[in-house]
N, C-alpha and C. Protein backbone atom coordinates (compact mmCIF):
# COMPACT_ATOMS: atom_id res chain seq x y z
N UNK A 1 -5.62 -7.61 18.52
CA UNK A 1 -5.91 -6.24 18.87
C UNK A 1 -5.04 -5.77 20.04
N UNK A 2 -4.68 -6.68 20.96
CA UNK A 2 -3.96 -6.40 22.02
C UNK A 2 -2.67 -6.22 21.66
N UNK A 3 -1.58 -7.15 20.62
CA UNK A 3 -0.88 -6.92 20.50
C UNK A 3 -0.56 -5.49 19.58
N UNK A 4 -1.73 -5.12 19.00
CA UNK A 4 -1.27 -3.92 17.92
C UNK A 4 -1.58 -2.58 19.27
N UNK A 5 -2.35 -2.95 19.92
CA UNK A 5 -2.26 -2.05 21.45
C UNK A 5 -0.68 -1.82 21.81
N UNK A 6 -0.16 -3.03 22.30
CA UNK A 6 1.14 -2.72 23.08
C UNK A 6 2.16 -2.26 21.76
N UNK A 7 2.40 -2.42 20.96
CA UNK A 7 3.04 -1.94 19.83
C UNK A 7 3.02 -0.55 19.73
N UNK A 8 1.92 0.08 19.77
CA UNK A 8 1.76 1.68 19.53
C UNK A 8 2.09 2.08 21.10
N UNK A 9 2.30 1.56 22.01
CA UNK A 9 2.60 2.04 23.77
C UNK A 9 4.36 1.97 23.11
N UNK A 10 4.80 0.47 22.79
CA UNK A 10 6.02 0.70 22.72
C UNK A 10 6.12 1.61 22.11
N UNK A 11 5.99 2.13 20.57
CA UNK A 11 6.60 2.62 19.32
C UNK A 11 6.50 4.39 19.98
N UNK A 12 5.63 4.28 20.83
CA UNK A 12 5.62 5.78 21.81
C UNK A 12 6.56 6.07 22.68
N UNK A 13 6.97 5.39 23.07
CA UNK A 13 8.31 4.83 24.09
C UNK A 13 9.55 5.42 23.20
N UNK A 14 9.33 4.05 21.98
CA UNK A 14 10.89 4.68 21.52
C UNK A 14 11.18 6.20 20.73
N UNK A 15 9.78 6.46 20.03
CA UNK A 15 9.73 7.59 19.66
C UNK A 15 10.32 8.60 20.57
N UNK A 16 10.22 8.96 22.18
CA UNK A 16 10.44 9.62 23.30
C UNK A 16 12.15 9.62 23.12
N UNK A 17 12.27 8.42 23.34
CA UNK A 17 13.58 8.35 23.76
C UNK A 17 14.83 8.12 22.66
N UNK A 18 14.64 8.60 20.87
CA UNK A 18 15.46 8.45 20.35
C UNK A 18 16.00 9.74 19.94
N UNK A 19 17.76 9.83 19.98
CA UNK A 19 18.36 11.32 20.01
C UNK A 19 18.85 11.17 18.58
N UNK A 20 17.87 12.74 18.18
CA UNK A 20 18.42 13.45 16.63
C UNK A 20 19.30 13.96 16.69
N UNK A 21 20.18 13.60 15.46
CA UNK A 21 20.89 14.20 14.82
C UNK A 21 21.12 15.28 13.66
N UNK A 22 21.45 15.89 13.50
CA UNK A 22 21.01 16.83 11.77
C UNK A 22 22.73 16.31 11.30
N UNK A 23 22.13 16.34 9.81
CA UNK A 23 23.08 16.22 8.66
C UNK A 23 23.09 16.72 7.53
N UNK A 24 23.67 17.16 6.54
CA UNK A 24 23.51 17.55 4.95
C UNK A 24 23.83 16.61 3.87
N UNK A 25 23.60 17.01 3.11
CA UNK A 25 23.94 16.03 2.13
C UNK A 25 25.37 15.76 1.43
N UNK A 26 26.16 16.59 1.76
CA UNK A 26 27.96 16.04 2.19
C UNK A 26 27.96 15.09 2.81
N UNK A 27 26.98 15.12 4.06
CA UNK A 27 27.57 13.87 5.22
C UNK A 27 27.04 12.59 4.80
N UNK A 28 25.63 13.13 4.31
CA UNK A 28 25.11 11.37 3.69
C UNK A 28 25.52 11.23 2.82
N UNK A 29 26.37 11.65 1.56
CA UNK A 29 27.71 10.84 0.65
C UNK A 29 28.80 10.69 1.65
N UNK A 30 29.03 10.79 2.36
CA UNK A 30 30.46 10.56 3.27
C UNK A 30 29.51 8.64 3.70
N UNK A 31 28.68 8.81 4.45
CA UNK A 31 27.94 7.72 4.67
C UNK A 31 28.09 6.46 3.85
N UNK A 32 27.38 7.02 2.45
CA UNK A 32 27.28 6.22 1.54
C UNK A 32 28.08 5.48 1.06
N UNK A 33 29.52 6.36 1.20
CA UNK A 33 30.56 6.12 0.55
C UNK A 33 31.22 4.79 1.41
N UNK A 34 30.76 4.83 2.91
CA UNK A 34 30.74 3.37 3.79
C UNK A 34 30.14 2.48 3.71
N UNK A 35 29.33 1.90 2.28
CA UNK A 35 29.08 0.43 1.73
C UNK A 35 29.77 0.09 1.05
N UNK A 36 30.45 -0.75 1.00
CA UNK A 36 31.07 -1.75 -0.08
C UNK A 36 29.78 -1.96 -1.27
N UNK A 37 30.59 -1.73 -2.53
CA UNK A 37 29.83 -1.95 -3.30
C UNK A 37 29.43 -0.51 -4.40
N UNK A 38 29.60 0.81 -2.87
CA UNK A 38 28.80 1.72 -3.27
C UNK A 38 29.90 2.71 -4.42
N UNK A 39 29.39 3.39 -5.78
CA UNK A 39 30.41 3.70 -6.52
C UNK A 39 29.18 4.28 -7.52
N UNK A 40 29.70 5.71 -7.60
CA UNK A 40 28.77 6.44 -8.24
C UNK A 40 29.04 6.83 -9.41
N UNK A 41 29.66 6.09 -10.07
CA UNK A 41 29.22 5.91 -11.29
C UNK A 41 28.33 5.07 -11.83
N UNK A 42 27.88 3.87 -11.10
CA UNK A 42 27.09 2.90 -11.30
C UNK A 42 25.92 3.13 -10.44
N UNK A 43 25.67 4.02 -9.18
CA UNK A 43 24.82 4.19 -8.88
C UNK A 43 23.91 5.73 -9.14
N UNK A 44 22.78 5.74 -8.88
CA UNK A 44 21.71 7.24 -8.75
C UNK A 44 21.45 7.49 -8.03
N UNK A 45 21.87 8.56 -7.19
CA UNK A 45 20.83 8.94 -5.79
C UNK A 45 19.91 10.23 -6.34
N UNK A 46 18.85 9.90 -5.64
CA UNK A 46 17.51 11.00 -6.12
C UNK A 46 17.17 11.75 -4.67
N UNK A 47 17.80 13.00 -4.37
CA UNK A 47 17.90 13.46 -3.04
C UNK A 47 16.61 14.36 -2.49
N UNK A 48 16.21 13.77 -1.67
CA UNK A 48 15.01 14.28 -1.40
C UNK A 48 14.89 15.28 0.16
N UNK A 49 15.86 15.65 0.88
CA UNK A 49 15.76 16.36 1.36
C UNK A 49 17.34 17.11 1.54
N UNK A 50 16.75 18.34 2.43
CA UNK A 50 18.50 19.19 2.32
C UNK A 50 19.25 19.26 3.49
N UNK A 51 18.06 18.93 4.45
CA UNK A 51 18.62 18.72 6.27
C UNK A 51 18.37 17.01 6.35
N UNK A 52 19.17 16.26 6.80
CA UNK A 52 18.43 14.67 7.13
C UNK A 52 18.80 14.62 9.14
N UNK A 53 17.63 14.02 9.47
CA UNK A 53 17.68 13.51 11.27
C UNK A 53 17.93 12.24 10.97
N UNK A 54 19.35 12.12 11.68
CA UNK A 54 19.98 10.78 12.48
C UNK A 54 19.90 10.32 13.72
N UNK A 55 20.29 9.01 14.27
CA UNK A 55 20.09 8.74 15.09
C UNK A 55 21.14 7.20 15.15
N UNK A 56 21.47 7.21 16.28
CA UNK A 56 22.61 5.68 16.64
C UNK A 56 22.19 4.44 15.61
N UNK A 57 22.66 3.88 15.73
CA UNK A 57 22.62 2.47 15.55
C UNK A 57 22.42 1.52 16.09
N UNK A 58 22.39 1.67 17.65
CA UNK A 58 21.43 1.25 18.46
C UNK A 58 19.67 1.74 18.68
N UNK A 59 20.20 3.15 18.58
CA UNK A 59 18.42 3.69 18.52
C UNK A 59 17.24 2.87 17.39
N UNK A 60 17.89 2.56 16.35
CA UNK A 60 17.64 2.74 15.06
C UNK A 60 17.10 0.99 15.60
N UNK A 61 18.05 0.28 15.92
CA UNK A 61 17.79 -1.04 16.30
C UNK A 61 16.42 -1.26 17.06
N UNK A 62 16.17 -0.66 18.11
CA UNK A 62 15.05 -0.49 18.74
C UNK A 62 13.94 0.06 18.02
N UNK A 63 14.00 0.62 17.08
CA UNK A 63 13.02 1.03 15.79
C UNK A 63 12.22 -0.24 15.36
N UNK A 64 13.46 -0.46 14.52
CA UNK A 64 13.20 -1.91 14.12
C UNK A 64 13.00 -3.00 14.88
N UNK A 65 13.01 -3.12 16.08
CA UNK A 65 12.12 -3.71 16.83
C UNK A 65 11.15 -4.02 17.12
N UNK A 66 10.25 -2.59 16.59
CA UNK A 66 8.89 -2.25 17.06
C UNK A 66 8.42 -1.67 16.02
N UNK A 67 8.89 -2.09 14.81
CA UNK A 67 8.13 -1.65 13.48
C UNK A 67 7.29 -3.10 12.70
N UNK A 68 6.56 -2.55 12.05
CA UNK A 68 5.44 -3.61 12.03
C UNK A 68 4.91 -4.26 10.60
N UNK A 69 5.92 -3.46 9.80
CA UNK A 69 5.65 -4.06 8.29
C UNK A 69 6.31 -4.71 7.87
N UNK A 70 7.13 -5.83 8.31
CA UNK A 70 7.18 -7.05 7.93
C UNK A 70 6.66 -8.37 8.40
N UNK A 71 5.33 -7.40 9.14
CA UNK A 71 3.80 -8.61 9.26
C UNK A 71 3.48 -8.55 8.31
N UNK A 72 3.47 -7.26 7.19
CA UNK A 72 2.44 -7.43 6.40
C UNK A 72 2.82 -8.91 5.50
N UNK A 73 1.82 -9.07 4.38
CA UNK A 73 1.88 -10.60 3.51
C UNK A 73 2.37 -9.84 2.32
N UNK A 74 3.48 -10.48 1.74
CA UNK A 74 3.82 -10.91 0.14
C UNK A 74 2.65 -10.66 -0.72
N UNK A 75 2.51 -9.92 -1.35
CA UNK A 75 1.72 -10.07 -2.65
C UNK A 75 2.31 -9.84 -4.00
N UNK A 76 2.37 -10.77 -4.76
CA UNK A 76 3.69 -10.47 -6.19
C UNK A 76 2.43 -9.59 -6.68
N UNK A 77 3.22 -7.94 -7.29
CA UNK A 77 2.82 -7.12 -8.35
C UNK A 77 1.81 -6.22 -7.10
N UNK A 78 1.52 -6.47 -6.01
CA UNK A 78 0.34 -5.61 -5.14
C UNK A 78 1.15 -5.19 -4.24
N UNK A 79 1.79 -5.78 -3.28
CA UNK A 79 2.89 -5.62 -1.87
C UNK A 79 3.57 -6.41 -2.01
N UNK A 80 4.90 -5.86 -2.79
CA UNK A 80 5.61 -6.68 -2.98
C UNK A 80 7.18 -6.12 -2.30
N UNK A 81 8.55 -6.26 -2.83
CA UNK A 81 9.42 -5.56 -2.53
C UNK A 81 9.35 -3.93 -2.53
N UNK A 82 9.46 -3.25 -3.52
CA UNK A 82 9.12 -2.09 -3.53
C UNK A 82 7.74 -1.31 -2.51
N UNK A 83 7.30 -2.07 -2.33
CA UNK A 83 5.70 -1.69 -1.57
C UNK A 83 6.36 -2.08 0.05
N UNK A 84 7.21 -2.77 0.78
CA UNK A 84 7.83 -2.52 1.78
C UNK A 84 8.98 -1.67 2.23
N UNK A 85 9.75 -1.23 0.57
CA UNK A 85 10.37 -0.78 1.35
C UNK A 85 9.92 0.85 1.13
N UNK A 86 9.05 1.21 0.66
CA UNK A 86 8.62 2.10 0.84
C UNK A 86 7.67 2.51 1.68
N UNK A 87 7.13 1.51 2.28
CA UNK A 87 6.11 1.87 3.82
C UNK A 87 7.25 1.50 4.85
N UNK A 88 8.46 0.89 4.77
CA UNK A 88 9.34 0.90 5.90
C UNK A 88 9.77 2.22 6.22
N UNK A 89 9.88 3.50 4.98
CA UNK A 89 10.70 4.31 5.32
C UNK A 89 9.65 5.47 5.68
N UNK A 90 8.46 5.31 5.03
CA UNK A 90 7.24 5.94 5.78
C UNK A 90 7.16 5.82 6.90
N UNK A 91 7.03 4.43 7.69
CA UNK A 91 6.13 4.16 8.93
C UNK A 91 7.99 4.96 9.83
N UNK A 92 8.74 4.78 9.26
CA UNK A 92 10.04 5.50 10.04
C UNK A 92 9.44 7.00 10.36
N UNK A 93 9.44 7.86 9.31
CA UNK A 93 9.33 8.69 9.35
C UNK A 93 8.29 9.59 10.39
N UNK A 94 6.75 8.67 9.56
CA UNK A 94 5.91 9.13 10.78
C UNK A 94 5.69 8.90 12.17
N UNK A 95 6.37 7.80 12.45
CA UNK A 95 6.52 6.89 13.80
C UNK A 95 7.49 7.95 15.04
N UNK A 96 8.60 8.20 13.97
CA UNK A 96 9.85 8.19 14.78
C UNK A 96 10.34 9.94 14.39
N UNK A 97 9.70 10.46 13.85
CA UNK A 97 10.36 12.00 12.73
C UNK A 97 11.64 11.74 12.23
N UNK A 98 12.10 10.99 11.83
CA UNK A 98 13.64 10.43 11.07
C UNK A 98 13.33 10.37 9.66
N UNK A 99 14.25 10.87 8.61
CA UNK A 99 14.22 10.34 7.44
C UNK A 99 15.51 10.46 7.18
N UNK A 100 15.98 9.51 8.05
CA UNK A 100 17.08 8.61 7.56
C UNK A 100 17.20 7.34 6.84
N UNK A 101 15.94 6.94 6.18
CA UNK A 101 15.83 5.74 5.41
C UNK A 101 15.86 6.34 4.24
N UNK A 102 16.62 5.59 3.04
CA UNK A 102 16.18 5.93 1.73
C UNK A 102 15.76 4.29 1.46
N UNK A 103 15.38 4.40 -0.05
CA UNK A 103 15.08 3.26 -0.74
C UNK A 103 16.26 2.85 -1.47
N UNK A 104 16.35 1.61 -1.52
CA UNK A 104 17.38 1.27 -2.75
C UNK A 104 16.74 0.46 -3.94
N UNK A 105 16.92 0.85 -4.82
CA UNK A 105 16.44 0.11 -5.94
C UNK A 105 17.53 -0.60 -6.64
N UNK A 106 17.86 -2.28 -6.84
CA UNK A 106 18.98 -2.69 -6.90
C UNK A 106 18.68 -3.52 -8.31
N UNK A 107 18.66 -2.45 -9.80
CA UNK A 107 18.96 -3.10 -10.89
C UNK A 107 19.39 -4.49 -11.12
N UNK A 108 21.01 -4.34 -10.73
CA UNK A 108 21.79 -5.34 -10.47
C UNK A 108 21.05 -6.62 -10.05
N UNK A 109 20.29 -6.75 -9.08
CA UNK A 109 19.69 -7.98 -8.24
C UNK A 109 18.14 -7.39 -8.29
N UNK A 110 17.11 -7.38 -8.97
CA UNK A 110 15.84 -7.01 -9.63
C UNK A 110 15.40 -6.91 -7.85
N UNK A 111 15.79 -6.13 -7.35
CA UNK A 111 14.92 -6.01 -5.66
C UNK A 111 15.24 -4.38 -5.27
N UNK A 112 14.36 -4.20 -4.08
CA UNK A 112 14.08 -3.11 -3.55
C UNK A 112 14.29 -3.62 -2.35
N UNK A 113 14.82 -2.62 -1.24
CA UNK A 113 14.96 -2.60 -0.30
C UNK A 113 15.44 -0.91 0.28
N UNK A 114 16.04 -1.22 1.96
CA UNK A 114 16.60 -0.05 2.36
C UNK A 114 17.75 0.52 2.58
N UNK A 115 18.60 1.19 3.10
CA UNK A 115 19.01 2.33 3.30
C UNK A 115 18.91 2.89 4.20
N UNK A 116 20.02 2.61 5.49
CA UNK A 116 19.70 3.30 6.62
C UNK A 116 20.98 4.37 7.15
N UNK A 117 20.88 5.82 7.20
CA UNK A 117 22.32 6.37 7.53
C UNK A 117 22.07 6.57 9.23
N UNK A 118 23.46 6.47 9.78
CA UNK A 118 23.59 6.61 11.06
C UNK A 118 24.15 7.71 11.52
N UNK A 119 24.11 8.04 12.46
CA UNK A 119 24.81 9.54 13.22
C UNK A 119 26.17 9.33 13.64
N UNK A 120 26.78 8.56 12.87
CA UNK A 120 28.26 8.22 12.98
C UNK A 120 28.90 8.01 11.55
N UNK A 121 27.80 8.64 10.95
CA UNK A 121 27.85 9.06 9.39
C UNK A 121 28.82 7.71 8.37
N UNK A 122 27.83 6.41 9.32
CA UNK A 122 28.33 5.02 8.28
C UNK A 122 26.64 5.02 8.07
N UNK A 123 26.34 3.74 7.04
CA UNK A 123 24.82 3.49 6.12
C UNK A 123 25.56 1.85 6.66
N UNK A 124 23.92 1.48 6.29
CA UNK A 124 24.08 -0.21 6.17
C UNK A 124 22.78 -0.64 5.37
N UNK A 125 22.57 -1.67 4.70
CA UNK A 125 21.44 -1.94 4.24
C UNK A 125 20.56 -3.09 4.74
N UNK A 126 19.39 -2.51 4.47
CA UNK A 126 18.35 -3.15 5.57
C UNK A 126 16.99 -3.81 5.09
N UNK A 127 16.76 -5.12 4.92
CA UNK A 127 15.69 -5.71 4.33
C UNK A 127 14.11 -5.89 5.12
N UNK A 128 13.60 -4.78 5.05
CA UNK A 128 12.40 -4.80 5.59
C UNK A 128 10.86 -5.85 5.73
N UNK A 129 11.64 -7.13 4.49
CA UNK A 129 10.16 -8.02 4.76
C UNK A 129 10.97 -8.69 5.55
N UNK A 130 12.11 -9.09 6.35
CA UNK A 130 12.95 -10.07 7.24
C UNK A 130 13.16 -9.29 8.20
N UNK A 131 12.87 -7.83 8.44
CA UNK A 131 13.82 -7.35 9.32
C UNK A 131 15.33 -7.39 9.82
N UNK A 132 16.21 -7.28 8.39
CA UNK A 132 17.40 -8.25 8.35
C UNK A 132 18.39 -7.39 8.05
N UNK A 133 19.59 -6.90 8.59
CA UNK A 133 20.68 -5.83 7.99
C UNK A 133 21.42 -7.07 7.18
N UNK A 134 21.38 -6.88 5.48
CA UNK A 134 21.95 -6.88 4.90
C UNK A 134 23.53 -6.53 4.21
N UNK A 135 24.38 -7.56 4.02
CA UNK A 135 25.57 -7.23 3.20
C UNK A 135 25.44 -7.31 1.79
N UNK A 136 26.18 -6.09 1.31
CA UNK A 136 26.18 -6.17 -0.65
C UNK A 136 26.87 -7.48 -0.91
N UNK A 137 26.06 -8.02 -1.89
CA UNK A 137 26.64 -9.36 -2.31
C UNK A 137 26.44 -10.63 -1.67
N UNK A 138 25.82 -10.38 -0.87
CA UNK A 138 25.52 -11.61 -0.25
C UNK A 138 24.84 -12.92 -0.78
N UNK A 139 23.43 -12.21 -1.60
CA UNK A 139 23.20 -13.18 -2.55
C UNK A 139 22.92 -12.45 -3.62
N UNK A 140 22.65 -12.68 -4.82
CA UNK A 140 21.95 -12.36 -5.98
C UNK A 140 21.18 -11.05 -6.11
N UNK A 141 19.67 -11.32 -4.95
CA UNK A 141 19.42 -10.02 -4.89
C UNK A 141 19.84 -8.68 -4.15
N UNK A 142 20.85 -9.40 -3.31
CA UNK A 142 21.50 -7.95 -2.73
C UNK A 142 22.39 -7.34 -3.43
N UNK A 143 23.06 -7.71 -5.11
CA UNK A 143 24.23 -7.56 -5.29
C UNK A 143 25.09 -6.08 -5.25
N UNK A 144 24.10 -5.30 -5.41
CA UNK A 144 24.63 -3.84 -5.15
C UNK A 144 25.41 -3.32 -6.16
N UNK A 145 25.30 -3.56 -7.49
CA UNK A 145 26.61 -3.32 -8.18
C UNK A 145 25.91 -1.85 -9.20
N UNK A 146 24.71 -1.93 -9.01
CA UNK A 146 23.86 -0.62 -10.35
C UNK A 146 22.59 -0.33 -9.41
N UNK A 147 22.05 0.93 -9.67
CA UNK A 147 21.07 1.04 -9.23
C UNK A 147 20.39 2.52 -8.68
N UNK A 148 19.42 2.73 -7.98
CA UNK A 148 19.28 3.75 -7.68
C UNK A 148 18.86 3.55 -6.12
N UNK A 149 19.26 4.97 -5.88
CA UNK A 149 18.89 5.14 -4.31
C UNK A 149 18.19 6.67 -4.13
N UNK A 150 16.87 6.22 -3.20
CA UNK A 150 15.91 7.57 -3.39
C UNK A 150 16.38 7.97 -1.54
N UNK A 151 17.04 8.89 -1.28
CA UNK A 151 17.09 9.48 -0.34
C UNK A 151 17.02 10.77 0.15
């Protein structure tokens, strides 16, 4: 209880102190277009907003610092991949007012994960049950080669 105490003191903290950015959706394909891997003919983006808030790559780091759903437990078919990385980009949103996370849905490598754009208009991908920035290809399920991305 104490620790989910100091968690919401921090996550108030960083909320305070992280600087928005605005972007359109030119800039997050300019972004996108900074993964290896990324090539739209093989991929889908499903665009869900028309203004997006950025923020560093350091800010963003300190996010993920103090974000808290990759306590939650594994459950195959209940909370599984898809079920984190879609409360990762929630608990972003409501935590921090950013929706700079999208989802990635990675055909190619049968996994879900994230999608993070930066205010220096590069992306990197980001595995929310490890808290882990990911490279395409790294293994199997990161392979990045088909897929969709909900941003």
């Amino acid at each position: 209880m104490l620790n989910r105490f100091r968690r919401s003191i921090s996550r108030r903290r960083v909320k305070r102190t992280v600087i928005r950015n605005q972007a359109d959706n030119t800039m997050i394909n300019v972004a996108l277009n900074t993964i290896q891997g990324w090539n739209k003919r093989n991929w889908e983006r499903i665009t869900l907003d028309n203004t997006y808030w950025l923020c560093s790559r350091e800010h963003f780091q300190t996010i993920v610092d103090h974000n808290t759903i990759n306590e939650k437990k594994y459950v195959l078919d209940q909370f599984d991949c898809d079920n984190f990385a879609f409360n990762f980009k929630a608990q972003v949103a409501m935590n921090h007012n950013l929706n700079n996370v999208g989802m990635v849905i990675d055909n190619s490598g049968g996994h879900a994960y994230n999608v993070v754009i930066f205010n220096d208009l590069t992306a990197a991908l980001f595995e929310p049950q490890t808290d882990r920035w990911i490279t395409p290809g790294e293994s199997k399920m990161y392979s990045f080669k088909k897929g969709l991305v909900i941003l």
